[in-house]
Protein backbone atom coordinates (compact mmCIF):
# COMPACT_ATOMS: atom_id res chain seq x y z
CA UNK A 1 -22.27 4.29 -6.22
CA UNK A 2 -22.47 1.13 -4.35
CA UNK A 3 -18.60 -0.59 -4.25
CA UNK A 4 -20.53 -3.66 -2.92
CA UNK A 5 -17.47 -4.09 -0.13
CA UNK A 6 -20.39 -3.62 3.16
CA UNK A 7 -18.83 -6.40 5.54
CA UNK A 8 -15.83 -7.72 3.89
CA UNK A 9 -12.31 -8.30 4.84
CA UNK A 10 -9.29 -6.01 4.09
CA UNK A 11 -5.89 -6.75 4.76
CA UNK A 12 -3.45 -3.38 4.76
CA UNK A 13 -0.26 -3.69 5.81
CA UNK A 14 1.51 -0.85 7.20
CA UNK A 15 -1.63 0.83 7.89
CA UNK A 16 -1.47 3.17 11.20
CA UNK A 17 -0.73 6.14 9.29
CA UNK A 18 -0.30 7.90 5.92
CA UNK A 19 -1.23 6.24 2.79
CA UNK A 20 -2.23 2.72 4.68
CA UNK A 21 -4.38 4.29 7.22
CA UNK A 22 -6.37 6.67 4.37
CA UNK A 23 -7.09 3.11 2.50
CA UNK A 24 -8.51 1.19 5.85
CA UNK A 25 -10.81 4.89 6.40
CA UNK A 26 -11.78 4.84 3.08
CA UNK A 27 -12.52 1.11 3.26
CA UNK A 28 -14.23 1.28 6.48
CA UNK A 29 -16.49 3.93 5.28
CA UNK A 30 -17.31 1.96 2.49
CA UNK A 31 -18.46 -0.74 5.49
CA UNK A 32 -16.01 -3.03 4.63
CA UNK A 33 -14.49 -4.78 7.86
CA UNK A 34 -10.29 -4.17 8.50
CA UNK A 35 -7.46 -5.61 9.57
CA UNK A 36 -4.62 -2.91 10.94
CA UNK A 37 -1.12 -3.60 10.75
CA UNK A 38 2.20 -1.96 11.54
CA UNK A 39 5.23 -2.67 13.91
CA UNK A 40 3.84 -0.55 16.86
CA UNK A 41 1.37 -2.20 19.15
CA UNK A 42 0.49 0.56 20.58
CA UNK A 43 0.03 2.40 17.03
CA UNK A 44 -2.55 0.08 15.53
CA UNK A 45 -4.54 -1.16 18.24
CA UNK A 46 -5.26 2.93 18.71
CA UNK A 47 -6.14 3.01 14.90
CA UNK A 48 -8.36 -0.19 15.29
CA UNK A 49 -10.42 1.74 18.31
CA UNK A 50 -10.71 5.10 16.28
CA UNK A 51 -11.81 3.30 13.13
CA UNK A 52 -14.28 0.60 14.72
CA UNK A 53 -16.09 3.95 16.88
CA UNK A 54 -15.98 6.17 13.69
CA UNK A 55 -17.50 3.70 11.23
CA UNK A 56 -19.01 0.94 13.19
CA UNK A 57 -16.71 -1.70 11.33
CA UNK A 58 -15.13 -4.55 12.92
CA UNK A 59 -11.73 -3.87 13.01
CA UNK A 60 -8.50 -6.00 13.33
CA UNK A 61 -4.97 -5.08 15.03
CA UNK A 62 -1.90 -6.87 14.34
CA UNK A 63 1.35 -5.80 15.77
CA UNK A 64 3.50 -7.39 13.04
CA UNK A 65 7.10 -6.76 10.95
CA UNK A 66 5.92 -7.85 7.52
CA UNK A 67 9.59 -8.06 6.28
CA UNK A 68 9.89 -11.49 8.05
CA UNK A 69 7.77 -14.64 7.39
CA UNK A 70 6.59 -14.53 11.28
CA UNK A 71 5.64 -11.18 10.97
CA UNK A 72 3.60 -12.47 7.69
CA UNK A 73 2.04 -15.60 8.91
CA UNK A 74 0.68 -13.60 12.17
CA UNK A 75 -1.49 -11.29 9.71
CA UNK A 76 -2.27 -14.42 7.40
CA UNK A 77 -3.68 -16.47 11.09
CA UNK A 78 -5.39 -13.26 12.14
CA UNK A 79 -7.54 -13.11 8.77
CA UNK A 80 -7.92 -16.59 9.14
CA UNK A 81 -9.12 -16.24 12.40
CA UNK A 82 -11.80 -13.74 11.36
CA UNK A 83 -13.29 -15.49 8.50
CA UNK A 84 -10.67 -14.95 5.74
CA UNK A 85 -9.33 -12.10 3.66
CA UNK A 86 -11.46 -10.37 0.72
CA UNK A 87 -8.87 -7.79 0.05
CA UNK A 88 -5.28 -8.00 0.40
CA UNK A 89 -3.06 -4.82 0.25
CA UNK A 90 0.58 -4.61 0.57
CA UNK A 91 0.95 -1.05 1.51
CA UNK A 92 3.95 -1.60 3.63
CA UNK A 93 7.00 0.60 2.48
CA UNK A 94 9.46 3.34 3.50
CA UNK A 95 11.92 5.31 0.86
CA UNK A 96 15.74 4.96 1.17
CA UNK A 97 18.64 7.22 0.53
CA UNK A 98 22.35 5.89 -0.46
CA UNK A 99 24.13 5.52 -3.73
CA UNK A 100 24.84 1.86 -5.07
CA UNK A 101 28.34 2.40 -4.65
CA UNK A 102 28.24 3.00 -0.69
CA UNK A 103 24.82 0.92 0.16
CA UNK A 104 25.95 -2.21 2.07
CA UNK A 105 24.32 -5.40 1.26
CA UNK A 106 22.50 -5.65 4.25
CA UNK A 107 20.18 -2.65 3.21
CA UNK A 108 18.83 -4.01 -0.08
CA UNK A 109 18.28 -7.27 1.49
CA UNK A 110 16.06 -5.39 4.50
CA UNK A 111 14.31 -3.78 1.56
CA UNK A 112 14.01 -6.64 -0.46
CA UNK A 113 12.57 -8.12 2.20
CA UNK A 114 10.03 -5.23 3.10
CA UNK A 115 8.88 -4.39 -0.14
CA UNK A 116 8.89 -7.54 -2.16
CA UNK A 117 8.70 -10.72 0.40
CA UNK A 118 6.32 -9.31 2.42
CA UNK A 119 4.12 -8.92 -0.75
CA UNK A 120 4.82 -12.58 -1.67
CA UNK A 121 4.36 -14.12 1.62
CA UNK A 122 1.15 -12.57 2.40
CA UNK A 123 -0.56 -13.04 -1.54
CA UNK A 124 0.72 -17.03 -1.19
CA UNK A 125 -1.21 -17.28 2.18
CA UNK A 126 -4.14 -14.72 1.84
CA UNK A 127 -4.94 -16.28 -1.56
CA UNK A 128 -6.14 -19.60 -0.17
CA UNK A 129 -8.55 -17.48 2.05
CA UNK A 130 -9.51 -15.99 -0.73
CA UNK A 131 -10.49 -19.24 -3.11
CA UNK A 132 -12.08 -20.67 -0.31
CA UNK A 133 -14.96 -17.57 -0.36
CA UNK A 134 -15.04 -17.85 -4.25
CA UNK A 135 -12.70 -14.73 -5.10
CA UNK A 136 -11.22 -11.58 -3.87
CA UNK A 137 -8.68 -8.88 -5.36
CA UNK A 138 -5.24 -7.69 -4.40
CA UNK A 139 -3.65 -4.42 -4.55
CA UNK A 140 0.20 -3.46 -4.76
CA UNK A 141 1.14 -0.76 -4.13
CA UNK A 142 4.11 0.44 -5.92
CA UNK A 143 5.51 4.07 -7.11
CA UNK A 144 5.99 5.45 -10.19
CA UNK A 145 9.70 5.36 -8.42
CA UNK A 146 9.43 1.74 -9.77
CA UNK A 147 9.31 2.96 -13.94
CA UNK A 148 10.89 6.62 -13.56
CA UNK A 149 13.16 6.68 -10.39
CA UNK A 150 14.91 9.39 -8.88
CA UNK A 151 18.70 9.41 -8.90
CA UNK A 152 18.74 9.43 -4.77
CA UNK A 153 17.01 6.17 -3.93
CA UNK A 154 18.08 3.23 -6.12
CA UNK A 155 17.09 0.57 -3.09
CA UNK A 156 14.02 1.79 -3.17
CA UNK A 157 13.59 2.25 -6.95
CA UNK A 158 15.08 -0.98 -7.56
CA UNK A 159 12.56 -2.95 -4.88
CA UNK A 160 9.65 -1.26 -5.92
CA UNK A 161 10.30 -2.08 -9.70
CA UNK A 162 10.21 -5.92 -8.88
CA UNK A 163 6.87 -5.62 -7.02
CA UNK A 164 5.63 -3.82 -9.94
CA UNK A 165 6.71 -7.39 -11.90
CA UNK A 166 5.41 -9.48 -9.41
CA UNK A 167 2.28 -8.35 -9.17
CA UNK A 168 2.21 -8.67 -13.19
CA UNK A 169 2.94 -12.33 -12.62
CA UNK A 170 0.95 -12.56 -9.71
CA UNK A 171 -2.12 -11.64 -11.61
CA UNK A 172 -1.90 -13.95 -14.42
CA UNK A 173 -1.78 -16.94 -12.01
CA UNK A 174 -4.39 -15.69 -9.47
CA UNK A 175 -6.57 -14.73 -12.13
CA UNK A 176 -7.81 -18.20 -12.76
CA UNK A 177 -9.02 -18.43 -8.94
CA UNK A 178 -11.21 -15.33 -9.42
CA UNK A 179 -8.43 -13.30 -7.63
CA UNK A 180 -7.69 -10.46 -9.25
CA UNK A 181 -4.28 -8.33 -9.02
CA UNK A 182 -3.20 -4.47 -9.74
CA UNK A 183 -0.71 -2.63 -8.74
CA UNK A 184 -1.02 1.52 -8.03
CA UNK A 185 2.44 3.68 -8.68
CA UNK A 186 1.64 7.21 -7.03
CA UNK A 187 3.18 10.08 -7.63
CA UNK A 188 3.62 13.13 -4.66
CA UNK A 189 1.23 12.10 -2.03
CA UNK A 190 1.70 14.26 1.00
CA UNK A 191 2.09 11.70 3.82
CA UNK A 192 3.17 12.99 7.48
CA UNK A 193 6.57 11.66 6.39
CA UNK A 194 6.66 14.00 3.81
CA UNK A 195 5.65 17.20 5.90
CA UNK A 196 8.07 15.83 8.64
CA UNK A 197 11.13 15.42 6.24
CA UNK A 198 10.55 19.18 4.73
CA UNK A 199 10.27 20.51 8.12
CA UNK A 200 13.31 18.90 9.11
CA UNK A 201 15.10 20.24 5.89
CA UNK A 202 13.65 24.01 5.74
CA UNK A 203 12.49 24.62 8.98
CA UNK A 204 9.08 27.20 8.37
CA UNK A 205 9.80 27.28 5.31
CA UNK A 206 8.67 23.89 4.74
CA UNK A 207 5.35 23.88 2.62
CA UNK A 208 7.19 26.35 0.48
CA UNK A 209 9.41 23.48 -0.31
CA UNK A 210 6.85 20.94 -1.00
CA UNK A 211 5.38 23.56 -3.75
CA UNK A 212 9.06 23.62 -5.32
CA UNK A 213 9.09 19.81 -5.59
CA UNK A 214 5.42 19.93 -6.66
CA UNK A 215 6.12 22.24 -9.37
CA UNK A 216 9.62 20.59 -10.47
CA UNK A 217 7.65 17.37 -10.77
CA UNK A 218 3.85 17.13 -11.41
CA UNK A 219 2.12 18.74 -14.08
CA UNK A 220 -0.62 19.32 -11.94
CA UNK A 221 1.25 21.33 -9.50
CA UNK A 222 0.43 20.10 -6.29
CA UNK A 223 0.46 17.29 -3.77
CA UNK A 224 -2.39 14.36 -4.24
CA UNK A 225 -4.00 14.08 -0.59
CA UNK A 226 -3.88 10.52 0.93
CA UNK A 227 -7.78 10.43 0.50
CA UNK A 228 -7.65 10.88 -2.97
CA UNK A 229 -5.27 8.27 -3.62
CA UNK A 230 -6.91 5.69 -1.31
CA UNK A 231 -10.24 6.59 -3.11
CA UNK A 232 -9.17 5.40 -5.59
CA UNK A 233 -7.24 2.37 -4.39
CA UNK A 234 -10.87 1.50 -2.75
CA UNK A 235 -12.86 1.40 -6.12
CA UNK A 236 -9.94 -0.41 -8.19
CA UNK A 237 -10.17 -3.52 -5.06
CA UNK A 238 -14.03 -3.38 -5.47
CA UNK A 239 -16.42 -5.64 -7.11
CA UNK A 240 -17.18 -2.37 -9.63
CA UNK A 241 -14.07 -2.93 -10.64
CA UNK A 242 -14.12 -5.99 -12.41
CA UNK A 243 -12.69 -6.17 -15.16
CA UNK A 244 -9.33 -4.62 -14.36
CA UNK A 245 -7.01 -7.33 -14.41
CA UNK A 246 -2.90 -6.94 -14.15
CA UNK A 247 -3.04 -3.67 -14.62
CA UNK A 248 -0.46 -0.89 -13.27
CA UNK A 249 -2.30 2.45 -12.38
CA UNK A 250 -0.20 5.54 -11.90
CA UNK A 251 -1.74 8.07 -10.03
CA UNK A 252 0.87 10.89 -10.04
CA UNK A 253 -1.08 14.08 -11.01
CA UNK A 254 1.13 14.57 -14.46
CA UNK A 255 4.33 13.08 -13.13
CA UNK A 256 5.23 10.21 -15.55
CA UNK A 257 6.71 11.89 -18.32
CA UNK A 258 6.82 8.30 -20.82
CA UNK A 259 3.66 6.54 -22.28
């Protein structure tokens, strides 16, 4: 199937490794053109080189903190700079631990920031990039921590459910400039902070521990790979997608136990 995305413009924040980088590979093989960003220099500009040699895609690196509005308006001039965005991703996220009781105020506003002004910052400006090339699509991308959370993170459940809202109202404005918006909620991908945090917890026995939580929590029994969640991601931003409009997508192998 042709996704029709040869040559144009993705924006993916937080995109040098793990979830981020599997969308701008899957993008890029598609032959759609990408702009990297993380906080590390070094980190994306080494992305940008592997992905622009593997794929023959122009590629874009932008050493940038999305959780402030310089961080955001760097990416937003960047895209600018190459034409304008066609895609606009906010992948840009990390999990929290802390109870609401002993969190300080200071950590929900960093996460505020991270996962929810970075998202509207970068839609406000991208989106007149957008309009000006007759269209494009936007993808949040959420967790199903954001409509069934887990009793350990309440930052991050908390944060995550007001993206899931803002992309709901995002949508229904951008909509009527042939922009359309969705968010993804996934379930147990295994990311390299995943396989990092189980090492640290259970030493060699770490992928037995990833099984556990597998089996506690998705029906299917198993991690989702970052390629199959980006695949997907790729095919819900594409023109074959058309017709999805505000509309949350869990991809959680089993995990959401409401309808």
């Amino acid at each position: 199937m042709d996704l029709e995305l040869k040559g144009k413009l993705v924006v993916i924040t937080g995109s040098s490794k793990g979830i981020g980088l599997g969308m701008a590979r899957g993008f890029a093989r598609e032959g759609a053109n990408v702009l990297i960003n993380a906080r590390s220099a070094e980190a994306v500009e080494a992305v940008a080189r592997q992905i622009a040699d593997e794929f023959g895609v122009q590629t874009i690196a932008v050493a940038s903190d999305v959780s402030t509005a310089e961080g955001c308006q760097k990416i937003i001039d960047a895209a600018a700079k190459a034409g304008g965005a066609d895609i606009f991703i906010s992948n840009a996220g990390t999990g929290s631990n802390e109870t609401v009781a002993e969190a300080p105020d200071d950590k929900w506003t960093d996460f505020w920031n991270l996962h929810v002004m970075a998202a509207v910052r970068l839609s406000r400006g991208l989106a007149d990039q957008m309009d000006a090339k007759g269209g494009g699509a936007m993808l949040m991308n959420a967790s199903i921590c954001a409509v069934q959370p887990l009793w350990y993170e309440p930052i991050y459940n908390t944060t995550k459910s007001a993206l899931l809202m803002f992309s709901k109202c995002l949508s229904s404005e951008m909509v009527k400039r042939n922009i359309r918006v969705n968010t993804v909620n996934p379930g147990l991908i295994r990311t390299p902070d995943w396989e990092n945090t189980a090492r640290e917890l259970h030493g060699d026995a770490w992928e037995d521990y990833l099984q556990d939580v597998a089996n506690e929590h998705a029906d299917i029994k198993r991690f989702g790979s970052v390629e199959e969640l980006a695949d997907f991601c790729v095919f819900i931003c594409s023109p074959r997608a058309s017709y999805s409009v505000g509309s949350a997508y869990h991809v959680d192998g089993g995990m959401l136990k409401t309808v």
